[in-house]
N, C-alpha and C. Protein backbone atom coordinates (compact mmCIF):
# COMPACT_ATOMS: atom_id res chain seq x y z
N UNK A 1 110.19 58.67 126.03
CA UNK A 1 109.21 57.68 125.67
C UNK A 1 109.45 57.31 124.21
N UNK A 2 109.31 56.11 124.10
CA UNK A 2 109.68 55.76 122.63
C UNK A 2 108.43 56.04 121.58
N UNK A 3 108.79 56.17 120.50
CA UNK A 3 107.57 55.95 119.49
C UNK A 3 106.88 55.15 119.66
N UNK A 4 107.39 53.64 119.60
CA UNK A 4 106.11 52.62 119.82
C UNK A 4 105.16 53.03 120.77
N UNK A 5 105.31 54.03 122.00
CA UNK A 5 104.16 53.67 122.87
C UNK A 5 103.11 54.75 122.82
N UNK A 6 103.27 55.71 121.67
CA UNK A 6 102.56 57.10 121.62
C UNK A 6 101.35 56.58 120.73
N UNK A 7 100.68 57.48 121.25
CA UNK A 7 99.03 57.11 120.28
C UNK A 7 98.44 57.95 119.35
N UNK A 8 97.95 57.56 118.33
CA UNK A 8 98.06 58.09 116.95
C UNK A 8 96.59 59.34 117.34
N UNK A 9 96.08 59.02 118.66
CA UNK A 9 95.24 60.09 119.32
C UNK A 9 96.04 61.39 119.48
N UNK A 10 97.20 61.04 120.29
CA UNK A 10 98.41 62.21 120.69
C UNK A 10 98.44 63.16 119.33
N UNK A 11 99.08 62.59 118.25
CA UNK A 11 99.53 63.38 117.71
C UNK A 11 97.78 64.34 117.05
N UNK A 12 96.62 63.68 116.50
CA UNK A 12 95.98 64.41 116.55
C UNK A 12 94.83 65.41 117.24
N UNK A 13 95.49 65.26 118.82
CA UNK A 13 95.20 66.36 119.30
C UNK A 13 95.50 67.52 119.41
N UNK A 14 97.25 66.95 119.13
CA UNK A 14 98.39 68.22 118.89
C UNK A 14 97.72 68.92 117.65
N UNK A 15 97.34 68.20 116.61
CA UNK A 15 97.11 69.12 115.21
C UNK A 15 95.83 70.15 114.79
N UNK A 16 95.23 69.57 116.50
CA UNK A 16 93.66 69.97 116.26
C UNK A 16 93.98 71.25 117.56
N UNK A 17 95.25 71.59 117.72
CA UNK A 17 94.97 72.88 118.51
C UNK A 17 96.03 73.81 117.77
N UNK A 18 95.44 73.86 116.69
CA UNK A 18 96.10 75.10 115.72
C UNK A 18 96.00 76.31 116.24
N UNK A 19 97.55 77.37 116.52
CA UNK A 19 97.07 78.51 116.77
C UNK A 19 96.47 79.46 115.83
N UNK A 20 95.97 80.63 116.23
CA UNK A 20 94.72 81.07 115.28
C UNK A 20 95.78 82.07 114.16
N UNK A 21 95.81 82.30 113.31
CA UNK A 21 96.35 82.68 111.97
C UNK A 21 96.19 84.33 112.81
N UNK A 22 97.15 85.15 112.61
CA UNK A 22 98.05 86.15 112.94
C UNK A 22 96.84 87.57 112.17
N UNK A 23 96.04 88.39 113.12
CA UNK A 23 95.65 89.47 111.80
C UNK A 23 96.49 90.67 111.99
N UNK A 24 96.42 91.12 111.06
CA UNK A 24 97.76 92.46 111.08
C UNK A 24 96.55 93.80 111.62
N UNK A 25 97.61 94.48 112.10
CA UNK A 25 97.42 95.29 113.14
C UNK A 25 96.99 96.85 111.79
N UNK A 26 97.47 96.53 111.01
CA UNK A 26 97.19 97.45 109.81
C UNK A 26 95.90 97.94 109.39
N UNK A 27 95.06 98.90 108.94
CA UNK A 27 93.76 98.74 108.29
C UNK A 27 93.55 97.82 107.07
N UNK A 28 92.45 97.46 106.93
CA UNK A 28 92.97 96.08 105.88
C UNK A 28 91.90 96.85 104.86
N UNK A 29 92.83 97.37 104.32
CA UNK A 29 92.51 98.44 102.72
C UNK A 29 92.17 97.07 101.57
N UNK A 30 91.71 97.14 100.73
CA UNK A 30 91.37 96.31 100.10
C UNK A 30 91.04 96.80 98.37
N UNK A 31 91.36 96.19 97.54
CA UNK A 31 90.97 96.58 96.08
C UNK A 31 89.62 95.56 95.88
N UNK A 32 88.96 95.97 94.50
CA UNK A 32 87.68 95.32 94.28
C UNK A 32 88.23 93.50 94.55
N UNK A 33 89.24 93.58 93.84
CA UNK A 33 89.74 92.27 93.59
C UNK A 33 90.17 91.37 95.04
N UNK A 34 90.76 92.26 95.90
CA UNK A 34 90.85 91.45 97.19
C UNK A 34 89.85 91.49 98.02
N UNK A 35 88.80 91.91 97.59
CA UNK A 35 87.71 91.73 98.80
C UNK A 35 86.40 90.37 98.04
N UNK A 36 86.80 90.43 96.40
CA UNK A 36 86.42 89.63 95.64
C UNK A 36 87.50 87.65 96.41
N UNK A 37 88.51 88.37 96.66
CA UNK A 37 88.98 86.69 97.26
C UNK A 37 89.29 86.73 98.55
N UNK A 38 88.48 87.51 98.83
CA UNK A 38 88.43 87.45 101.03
C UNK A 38 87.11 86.78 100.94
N UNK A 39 86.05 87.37 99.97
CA UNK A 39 84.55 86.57 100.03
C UNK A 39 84.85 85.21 99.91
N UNK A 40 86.12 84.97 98.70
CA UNK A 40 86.10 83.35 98.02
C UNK A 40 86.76 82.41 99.01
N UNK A 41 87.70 83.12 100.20
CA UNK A 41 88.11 82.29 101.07
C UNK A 41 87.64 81.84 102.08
N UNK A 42 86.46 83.06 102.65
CA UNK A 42 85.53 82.64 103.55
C UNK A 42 83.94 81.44 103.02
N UNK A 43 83.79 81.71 101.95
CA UNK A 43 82.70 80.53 101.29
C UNK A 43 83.81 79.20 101.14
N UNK A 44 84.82 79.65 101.16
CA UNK A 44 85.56 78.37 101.12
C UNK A 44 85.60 77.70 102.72
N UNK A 45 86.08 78.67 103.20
CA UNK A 45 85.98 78.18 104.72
C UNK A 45 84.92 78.10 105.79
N UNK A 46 83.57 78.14 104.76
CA UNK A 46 82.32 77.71 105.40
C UNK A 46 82.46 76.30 104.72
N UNK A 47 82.28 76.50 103.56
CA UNK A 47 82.09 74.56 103.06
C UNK A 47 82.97 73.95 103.86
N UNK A 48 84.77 74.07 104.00
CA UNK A 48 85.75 72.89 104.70
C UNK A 48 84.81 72.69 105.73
N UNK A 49 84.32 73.74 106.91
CA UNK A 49 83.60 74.13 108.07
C UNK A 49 82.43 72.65 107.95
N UNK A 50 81.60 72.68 107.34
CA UNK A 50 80.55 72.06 107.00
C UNK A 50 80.69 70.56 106.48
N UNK A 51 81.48 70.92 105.79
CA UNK A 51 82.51 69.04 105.87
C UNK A 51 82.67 68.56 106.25
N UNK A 52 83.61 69.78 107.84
CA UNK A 52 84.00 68.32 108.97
C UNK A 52 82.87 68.35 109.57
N UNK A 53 82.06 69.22 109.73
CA UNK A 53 80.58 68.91 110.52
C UNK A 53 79.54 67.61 110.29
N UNK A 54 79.57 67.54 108.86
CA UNK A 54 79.08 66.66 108.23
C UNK A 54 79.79 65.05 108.34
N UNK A 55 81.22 64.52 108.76
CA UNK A 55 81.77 63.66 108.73
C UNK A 55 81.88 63.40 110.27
N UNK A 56 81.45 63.97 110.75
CA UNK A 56 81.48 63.68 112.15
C UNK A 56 81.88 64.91 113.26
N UNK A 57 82.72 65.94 112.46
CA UNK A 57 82.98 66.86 113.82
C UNK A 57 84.65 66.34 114.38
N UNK A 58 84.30 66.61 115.25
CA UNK A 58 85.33 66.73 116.46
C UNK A 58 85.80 65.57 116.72
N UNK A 59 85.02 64.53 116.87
CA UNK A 59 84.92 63.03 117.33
C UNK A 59 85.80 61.99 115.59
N UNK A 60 85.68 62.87 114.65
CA UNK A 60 85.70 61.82 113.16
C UNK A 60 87.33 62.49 112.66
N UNK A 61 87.69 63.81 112.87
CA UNK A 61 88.78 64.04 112.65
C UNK A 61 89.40 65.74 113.41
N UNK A 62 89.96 65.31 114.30
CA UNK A 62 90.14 66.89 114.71
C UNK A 62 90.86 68.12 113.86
N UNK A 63 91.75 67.36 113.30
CA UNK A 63 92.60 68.06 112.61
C UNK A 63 91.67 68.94 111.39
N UNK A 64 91.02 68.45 110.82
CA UNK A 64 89.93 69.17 109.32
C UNK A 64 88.75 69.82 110.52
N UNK A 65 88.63 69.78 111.48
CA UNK A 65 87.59 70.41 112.09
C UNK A 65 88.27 71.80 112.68
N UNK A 66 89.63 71.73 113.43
CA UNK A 66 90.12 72.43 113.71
C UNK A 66 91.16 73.46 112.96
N UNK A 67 91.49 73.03 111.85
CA UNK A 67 91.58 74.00 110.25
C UNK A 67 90.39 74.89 109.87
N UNK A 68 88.94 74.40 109.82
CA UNK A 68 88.32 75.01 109.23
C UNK A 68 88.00 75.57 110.31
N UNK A 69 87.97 75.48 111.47
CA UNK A 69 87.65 76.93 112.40
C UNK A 69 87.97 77.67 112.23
N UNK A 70 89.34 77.52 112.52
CA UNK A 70 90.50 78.23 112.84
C UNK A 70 90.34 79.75 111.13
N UNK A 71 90.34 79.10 110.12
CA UNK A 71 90.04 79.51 108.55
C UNK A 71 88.70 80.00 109.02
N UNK A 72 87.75 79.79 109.27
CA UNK A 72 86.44 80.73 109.12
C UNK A 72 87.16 81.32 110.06
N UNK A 73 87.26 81.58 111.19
CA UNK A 73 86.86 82.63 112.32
C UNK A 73 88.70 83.92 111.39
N UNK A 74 89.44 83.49 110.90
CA UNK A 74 90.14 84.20 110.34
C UNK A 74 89.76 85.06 109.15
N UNK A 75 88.86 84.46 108.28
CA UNK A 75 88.22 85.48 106.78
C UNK A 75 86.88 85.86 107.77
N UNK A 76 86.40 85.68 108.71
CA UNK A 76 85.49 86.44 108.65
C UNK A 76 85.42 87.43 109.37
N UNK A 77 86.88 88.13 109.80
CA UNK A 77 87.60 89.01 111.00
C UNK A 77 87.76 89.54 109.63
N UNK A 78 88.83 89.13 108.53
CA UNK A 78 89.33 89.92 107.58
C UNK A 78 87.92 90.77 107.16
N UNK A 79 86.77 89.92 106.27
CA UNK A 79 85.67 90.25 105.87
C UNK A 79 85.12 91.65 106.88
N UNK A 80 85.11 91.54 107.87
CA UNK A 80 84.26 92.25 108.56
C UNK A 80 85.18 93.77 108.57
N UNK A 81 86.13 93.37 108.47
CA UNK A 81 87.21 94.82 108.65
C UNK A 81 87.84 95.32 107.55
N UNK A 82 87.46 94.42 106.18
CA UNK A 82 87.65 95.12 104.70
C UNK A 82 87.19 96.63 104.48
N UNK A 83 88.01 97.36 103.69
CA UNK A 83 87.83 98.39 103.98
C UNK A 83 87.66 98.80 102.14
N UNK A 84 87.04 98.66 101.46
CA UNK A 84 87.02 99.08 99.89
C UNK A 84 88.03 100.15 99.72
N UNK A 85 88.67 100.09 98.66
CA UNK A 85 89.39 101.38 99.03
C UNK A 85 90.05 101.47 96.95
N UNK A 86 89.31 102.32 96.42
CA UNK A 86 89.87 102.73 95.37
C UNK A 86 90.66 104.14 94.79
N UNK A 87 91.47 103.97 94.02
CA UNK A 87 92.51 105.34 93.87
C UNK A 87 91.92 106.50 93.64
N UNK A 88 92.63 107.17 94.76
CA UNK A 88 92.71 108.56 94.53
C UNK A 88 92.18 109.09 92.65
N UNK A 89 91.86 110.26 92.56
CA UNK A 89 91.82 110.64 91.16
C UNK A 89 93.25 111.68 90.23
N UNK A 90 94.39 111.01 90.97
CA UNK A 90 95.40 111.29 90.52
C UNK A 90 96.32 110.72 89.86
N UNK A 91 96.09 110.12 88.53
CA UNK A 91 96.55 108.78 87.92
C UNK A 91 98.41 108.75 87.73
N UNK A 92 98.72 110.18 88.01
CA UNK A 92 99.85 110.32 87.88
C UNK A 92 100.91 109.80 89.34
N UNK A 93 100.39 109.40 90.39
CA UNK A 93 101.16 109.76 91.51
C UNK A 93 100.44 108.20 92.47
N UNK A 94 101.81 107.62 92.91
CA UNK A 94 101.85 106.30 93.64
C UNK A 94 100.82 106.28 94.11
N UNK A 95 99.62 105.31 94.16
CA UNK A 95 98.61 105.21 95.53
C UNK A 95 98.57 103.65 95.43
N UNK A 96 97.93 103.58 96.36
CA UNK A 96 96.69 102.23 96.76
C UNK A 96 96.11 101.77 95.60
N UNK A 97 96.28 100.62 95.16
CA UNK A 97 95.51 100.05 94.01
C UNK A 97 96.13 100.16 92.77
N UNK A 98 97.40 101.19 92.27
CA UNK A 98 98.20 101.42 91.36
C UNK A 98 98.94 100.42 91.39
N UNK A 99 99.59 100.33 89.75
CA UNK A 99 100.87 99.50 89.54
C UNK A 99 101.73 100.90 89.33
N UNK A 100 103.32 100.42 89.93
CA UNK A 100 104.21 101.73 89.82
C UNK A 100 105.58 100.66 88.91
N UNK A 101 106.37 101.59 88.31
CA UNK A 101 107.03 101.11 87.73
C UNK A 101 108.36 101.83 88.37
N UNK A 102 109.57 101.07 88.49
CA UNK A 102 110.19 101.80 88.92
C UNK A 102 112.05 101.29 88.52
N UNK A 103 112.81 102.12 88.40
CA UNK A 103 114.49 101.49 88.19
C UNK A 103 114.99 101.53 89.00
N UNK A 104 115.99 100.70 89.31
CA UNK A 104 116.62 100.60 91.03
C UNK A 104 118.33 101.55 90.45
N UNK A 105 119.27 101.16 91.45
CA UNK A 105 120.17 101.58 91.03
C UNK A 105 121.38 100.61 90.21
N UNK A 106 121.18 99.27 90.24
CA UNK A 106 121.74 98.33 89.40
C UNK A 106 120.91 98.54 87.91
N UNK A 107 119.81 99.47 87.49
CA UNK A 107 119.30 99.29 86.21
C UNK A 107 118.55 98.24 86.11
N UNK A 108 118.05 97.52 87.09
CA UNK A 108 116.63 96.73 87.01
C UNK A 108 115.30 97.37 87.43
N UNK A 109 114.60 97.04 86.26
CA UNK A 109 113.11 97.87 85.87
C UNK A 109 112.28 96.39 86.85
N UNK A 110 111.30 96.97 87.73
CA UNK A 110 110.36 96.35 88.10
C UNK A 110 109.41 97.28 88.52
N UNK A 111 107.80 96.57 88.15
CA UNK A 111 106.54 96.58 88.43
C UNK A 111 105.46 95.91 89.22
N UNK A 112 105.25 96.53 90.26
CA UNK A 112 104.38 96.21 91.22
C UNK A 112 102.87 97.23 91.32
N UNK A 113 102.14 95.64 91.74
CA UNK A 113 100.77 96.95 92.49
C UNK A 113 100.41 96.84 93.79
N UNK A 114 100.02 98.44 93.92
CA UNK A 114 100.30 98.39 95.75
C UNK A 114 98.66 97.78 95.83
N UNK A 115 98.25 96.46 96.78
CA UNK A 115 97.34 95.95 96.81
C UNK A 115 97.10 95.55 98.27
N UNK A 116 95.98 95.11 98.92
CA UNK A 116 96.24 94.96 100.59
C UNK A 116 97.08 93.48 100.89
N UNK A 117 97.27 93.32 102.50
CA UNK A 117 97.88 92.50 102.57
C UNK A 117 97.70 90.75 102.33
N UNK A 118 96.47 90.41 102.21
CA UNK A 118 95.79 89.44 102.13
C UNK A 118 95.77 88.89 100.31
N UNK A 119 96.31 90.15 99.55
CA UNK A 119 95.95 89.96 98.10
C UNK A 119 97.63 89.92 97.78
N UNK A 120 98.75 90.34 98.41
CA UNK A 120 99.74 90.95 98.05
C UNK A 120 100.52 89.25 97.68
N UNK A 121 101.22 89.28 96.41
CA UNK A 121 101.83 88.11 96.17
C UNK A 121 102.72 88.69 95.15
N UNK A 122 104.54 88.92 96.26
CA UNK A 122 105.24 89.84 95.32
C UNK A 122 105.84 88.93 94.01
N UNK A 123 105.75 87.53 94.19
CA UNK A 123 106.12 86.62 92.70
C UNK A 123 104.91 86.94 91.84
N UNK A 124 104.54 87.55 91.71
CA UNK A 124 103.02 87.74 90.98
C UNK A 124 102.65 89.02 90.36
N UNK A 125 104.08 89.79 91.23
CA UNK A 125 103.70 91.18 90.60
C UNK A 125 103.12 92.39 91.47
N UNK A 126 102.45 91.96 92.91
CA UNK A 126 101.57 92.80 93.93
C UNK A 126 102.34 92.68 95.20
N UNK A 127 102.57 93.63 95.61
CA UNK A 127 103.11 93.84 96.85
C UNK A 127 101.93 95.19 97.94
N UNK A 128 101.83 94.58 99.43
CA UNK A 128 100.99 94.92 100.28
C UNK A 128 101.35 96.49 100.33
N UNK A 129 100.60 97.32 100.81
CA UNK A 129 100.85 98.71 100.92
C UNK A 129 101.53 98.95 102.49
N UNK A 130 101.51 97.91 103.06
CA UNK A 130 101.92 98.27 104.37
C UNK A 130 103.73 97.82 104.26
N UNK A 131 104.16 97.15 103.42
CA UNK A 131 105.16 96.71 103.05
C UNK A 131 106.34 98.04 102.64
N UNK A 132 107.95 98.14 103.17
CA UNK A 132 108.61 98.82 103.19
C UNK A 132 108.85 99.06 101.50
N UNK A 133 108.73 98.45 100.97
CA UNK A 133 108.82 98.86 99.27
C UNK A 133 107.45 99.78 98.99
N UNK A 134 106.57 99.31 99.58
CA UNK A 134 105.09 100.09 98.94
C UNK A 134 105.57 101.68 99.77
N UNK A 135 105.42 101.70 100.65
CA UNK A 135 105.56 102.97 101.66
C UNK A 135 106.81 104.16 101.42
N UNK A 136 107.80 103.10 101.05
CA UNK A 136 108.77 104.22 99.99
C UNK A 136 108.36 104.81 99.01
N UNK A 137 107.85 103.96 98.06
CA UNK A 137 106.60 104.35 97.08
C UNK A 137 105.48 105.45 97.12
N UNK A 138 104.45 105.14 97.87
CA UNK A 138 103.44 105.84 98.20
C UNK A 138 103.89 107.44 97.80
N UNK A 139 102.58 108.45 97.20
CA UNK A 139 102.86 109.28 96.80
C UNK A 139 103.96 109.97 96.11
N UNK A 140 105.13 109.44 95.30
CA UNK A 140 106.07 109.89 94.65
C UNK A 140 104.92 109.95 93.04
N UNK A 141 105.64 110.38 92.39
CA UNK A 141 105.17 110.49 90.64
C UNK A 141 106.31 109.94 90.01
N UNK A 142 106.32 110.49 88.87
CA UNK A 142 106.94 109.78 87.79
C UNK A 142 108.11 111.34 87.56
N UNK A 143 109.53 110.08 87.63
CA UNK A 143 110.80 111.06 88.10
C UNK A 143 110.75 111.61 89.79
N UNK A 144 110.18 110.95 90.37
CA UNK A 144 110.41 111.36 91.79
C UNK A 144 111.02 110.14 92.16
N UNK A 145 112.33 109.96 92.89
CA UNK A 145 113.38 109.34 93.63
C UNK A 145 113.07 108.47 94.75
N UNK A 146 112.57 107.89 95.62
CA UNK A 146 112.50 106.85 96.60
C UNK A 146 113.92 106.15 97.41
N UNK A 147 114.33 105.93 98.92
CA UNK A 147 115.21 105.68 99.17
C UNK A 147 114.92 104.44 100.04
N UNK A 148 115.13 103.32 99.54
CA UNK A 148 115.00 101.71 100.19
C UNK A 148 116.27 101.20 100.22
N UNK A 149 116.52 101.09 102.08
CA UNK A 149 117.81 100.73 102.47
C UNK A 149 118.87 100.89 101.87
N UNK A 150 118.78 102.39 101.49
CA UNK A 150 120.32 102.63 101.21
C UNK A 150 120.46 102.54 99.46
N UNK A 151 119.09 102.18 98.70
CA UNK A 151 119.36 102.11 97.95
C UNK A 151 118.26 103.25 97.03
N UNK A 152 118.64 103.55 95.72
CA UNK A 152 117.53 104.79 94.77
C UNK A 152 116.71 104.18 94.51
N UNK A 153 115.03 104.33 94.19
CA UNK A 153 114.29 104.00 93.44
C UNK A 153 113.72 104.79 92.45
N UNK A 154 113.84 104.72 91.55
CA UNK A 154 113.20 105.86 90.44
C UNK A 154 112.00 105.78 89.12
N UNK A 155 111.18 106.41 89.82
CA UNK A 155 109.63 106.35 89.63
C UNK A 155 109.74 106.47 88.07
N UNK A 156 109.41 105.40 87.11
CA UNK A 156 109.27 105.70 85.80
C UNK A 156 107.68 105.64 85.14
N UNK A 157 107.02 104.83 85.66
CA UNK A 157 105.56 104.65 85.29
C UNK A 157 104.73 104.58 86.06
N UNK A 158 103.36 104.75 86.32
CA UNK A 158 102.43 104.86 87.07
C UNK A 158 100.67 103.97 86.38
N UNK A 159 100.37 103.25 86.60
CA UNK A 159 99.24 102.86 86.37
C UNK A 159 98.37 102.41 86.66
């Protein structure tokens, strides 16, 4: 069928049946700070919610009606299954909520904090705890060794 004969209905029905955003099968551990922007995404995704309600719904644009579902019924699964979760009282030794510092075996120094998955943004510095870098990590100290694919990691700072 050619383009000319498709209807600009078609394509936004296609856009208004978004599949529903993926939740991880993980406990969703959380620092003050990521449960601080699980709240900010779900007040966010009540207002979009209320927007398209307000402009008509279903009938005025499917696509912004069927985003903000799709976005509430996703933060408020996260919300409901946040789990607070602050460090251990062992400031010396990898956990949840720590930044670890660490040297690879090429002599590049990098710093991450193990943070949940919803907060984790490794250009930023935070990587998820369920993530194969965090889990190598987890519980080593400072001078304890880590082995990621074949390669050393070596625990220099903890904070």
């Amino acid at each position: 069928m050619a383009v000319a004969f498709t209807r600009e209905e078609d394509y936004e029905s296609q856009a208004a049946d978004l599949p529903d955003r993926p939740v991880s099968p993980h406990p969703n551990l959380v620092t003050a700070s990521g449960l601080a922007t699980i709240e900010a995404e779900l007040a966010a995704a009540r207002a979009a919610y209320s927007a398209a309600q307000a402009k008509g719904g279903v009938s005025a644009d499917r696509t912004a009606m069927a985003r903000a579902t799709r976005d509430l019924r996703y933060w408020s699964v996260r919300r409901g299954s946040a789990q607070l979760t602050e460090p251990a009282a062992e400031p010396d030794a990898v956990q949840f909520g720590r930044a670890v510092e660490f040297v690879r075996d090429d002599g590049r120094r990098q710093t991450y904090r193990i943070v949940g998955e919803d907060e984790a943004d490794p250009a930023k510095g935070s990587v998820s705890y369920a993530s194969p870098l965090a889990r190598a990590l987890l519980g080593k100290r400072v001078g304890d060794v880590a082995l990621l694919n074949g390669e050393t990691l070596e625990v220099v700072a903890v904070r």
